[in-house]
N, C-alpha and C. Protein backbone atom coordinates (compact mmCIF):
# COMPACT_ATOMS: atom_id res chain seq x y z
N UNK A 1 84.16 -12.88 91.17
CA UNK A 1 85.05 -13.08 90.06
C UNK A 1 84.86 -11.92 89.10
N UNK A 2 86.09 -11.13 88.37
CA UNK A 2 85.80 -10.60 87.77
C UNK A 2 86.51 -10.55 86.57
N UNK A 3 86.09 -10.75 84.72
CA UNK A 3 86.63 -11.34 83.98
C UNK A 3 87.28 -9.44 83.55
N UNK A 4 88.77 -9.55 83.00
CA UNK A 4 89.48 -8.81 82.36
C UNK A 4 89.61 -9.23 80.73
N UNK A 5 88.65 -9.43 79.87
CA UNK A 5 89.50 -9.83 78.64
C UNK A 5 90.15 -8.75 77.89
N UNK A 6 91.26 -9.46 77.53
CA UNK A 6 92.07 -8.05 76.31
C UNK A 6 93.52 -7.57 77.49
N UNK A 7 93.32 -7.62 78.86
CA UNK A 7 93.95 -7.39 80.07
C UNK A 7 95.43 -8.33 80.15
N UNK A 8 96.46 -8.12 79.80
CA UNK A 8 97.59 -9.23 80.48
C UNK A 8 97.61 -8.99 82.07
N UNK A 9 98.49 -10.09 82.78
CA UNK A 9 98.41 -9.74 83.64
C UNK A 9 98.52 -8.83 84.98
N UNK A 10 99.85 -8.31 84.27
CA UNK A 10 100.67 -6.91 84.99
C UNK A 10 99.29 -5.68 84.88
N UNK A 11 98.44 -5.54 83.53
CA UNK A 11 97.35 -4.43 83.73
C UNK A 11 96.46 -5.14 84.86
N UNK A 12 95.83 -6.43 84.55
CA UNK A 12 94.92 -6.79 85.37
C UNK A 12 94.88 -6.46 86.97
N UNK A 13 96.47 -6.77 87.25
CA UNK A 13 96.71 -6.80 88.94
C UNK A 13 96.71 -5.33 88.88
N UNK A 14 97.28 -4.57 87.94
CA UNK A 14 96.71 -2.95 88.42
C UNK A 14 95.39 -2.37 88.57
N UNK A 15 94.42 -3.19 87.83
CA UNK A 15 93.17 -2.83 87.96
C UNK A 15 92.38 -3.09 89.02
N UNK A 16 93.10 -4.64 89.39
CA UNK A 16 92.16 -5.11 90.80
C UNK A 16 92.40 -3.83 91.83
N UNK A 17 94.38 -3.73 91.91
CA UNK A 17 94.64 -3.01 93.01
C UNK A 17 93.74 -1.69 93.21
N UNK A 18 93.48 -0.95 91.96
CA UNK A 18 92.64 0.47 92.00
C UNK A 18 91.75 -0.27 92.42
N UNK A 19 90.93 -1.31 92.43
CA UNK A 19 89.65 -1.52 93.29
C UNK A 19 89.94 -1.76 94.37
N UNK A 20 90.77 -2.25 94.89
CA UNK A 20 90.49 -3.11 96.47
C UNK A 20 90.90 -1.49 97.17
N UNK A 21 91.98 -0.37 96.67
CA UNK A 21 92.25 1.04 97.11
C UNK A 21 90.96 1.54 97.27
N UNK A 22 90.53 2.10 96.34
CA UNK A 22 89.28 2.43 96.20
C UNK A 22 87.83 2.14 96.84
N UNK A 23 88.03 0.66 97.32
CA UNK A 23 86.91 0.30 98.07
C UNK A 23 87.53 0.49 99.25
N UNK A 24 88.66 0.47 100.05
CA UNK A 24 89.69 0.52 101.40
C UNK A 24 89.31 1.86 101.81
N UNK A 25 88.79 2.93 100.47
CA UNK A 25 88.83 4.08 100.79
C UNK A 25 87.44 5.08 100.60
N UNK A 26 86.28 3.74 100.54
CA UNK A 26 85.40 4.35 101.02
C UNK A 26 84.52 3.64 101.91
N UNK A 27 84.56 4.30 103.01
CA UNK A 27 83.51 3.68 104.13
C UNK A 27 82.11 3.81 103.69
N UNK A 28 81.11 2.50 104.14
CA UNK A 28 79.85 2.60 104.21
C UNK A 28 79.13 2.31 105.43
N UNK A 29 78.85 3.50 105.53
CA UNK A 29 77.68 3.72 106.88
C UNK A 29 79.27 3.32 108.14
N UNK A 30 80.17 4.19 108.01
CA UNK A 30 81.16 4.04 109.06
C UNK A 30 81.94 2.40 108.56
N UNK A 31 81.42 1.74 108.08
CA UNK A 31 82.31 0.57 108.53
C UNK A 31 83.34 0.38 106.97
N UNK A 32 84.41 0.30 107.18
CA UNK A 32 85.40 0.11 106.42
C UNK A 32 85.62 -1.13 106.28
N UNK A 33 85.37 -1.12 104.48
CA UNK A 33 85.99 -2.33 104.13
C UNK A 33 86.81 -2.71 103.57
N UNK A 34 87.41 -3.63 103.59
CA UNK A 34 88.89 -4.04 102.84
C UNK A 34 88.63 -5.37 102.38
N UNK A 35 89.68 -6.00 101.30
CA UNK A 35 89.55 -7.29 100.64
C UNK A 35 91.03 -7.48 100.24
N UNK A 36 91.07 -8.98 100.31
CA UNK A 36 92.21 -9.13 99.16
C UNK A 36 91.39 -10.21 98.24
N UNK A 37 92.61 -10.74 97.25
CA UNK A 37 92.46 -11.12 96.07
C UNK A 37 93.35 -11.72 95.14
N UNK A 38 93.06 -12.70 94.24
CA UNK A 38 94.08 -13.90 93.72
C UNK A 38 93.54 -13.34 92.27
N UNK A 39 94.92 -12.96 91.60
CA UNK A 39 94.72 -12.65 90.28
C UNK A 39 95.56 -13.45 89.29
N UNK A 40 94.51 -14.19 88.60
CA UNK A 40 95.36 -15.57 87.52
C UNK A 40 94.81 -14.95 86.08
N UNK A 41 95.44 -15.71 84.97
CA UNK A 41 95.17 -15.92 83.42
C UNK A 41 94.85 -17.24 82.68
N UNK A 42 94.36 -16.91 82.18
CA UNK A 42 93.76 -18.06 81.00
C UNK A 42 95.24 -18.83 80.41
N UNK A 43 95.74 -20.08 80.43
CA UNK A 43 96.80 -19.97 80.07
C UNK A 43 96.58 -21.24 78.97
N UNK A 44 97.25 -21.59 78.01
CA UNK A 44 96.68 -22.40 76.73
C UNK A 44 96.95 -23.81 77.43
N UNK A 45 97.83 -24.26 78.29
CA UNK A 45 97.40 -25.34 78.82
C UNK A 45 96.27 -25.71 79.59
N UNK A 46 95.43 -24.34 80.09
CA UNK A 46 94.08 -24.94 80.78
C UNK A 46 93.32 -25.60 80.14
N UNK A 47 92.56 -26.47 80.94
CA UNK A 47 91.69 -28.01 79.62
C UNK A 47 90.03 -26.91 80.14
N UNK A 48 90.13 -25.88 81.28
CA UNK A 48 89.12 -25.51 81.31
C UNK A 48 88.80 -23.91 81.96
N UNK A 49 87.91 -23.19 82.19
CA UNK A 49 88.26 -22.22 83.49
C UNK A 49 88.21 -22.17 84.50
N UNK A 50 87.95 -24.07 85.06
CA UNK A 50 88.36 -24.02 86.61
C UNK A 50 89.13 -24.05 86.74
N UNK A 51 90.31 -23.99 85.57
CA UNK A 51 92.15 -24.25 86.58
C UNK A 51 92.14 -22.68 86.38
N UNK A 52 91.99 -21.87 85.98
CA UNK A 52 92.16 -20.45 86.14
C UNK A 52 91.48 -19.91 86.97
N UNK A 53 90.19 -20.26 87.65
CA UNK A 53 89.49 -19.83 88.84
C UNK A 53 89.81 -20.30 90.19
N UNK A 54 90.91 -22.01 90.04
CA UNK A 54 91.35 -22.24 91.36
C UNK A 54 92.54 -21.84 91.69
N UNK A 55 93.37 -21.29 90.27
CA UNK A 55 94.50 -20.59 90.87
C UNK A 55 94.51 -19.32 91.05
N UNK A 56 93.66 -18.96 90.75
CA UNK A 56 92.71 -17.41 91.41
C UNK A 56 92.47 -17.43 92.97
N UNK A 57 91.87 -18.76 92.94
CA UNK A 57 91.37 -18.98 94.83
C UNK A 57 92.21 -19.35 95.15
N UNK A 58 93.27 -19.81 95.08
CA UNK A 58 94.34 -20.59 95.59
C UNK A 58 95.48 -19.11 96.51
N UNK A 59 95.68 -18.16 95.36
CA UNK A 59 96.38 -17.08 95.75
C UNK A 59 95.27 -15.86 96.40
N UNK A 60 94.22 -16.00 96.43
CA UNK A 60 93.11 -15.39 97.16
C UNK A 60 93.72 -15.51 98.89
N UNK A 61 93.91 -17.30 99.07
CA UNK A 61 94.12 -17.46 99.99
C UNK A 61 95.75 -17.25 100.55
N UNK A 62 96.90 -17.00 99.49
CA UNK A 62 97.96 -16.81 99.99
C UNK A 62 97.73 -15.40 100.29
N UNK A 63 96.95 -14.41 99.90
CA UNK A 63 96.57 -13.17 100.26
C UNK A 63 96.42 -13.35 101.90
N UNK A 64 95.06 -13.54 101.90
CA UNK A 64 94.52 -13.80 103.40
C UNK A 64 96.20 -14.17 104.34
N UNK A 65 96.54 -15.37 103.99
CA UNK A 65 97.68 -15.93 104.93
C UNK A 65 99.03 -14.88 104.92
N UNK A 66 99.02 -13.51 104.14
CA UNK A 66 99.80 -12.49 104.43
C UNK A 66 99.22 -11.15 104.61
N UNK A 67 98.30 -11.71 105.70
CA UNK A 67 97.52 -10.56 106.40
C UNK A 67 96.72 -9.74 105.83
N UNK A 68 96.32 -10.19 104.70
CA UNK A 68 94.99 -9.25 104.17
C UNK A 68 94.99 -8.12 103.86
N UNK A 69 93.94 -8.03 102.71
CA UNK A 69 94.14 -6.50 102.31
C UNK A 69 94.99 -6.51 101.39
N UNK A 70 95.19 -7.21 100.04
CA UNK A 70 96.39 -6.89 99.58
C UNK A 70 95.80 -8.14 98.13
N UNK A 71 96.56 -8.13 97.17
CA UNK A 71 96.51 -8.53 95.91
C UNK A 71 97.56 -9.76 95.44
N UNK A 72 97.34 -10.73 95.64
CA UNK A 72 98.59 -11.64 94.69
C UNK A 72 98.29 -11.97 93.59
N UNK A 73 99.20 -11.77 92.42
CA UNK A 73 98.95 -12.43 91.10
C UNK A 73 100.26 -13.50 90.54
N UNK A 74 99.26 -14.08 89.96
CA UNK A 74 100.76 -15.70 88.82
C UNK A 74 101.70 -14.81 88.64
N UNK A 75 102.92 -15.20 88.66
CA UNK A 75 104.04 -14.22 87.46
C UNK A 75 103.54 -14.62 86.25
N UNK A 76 104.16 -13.91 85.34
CA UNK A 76 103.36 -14.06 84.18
C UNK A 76 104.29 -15.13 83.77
N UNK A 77 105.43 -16.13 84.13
CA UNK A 77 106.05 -17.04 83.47
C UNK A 77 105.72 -18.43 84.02
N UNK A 78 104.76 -18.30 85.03
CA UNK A 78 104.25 -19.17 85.46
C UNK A 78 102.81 -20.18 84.71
């Protein structure tokens, strides 16, 4: 998990993306790694930060289920 405060979400998903690039693009000891990743916000209806960490994991996993390697985030009207 990694917290962005001060970040909306359109910067945030740009920041993950420079990481998951950035790590895609450096091998260690030969083996290449890649990730994806579910990028959510704090939103004033959360009662806590597990609804912002499961809709983090939630789109973690719509990542994975569109082949990996790649970034989904909330729209921000969501």
């Amino acid at each position: 998990m990694v917290l962005l405060p001060g970040s909306d979400i359109k910067g945030a998903k740009k920041q993950v993306e420079f990481f998951r690039e950035k790590l895609a693009d450096t091998p260690i000891e030969s083996l290449k790694i890649t990730v994806s990743m579910g990028v959510s916000f704090l939103k004033g209806s959360d009662e806590n930060i597990n609804n912002l960490i499961k809709r983090a994991d939630d789109l973690l996993y719509v990542a994975k289920e569109d082949g990996r390697t790649c970034v989904k985030s909330e729209d921000v009207e969501s």
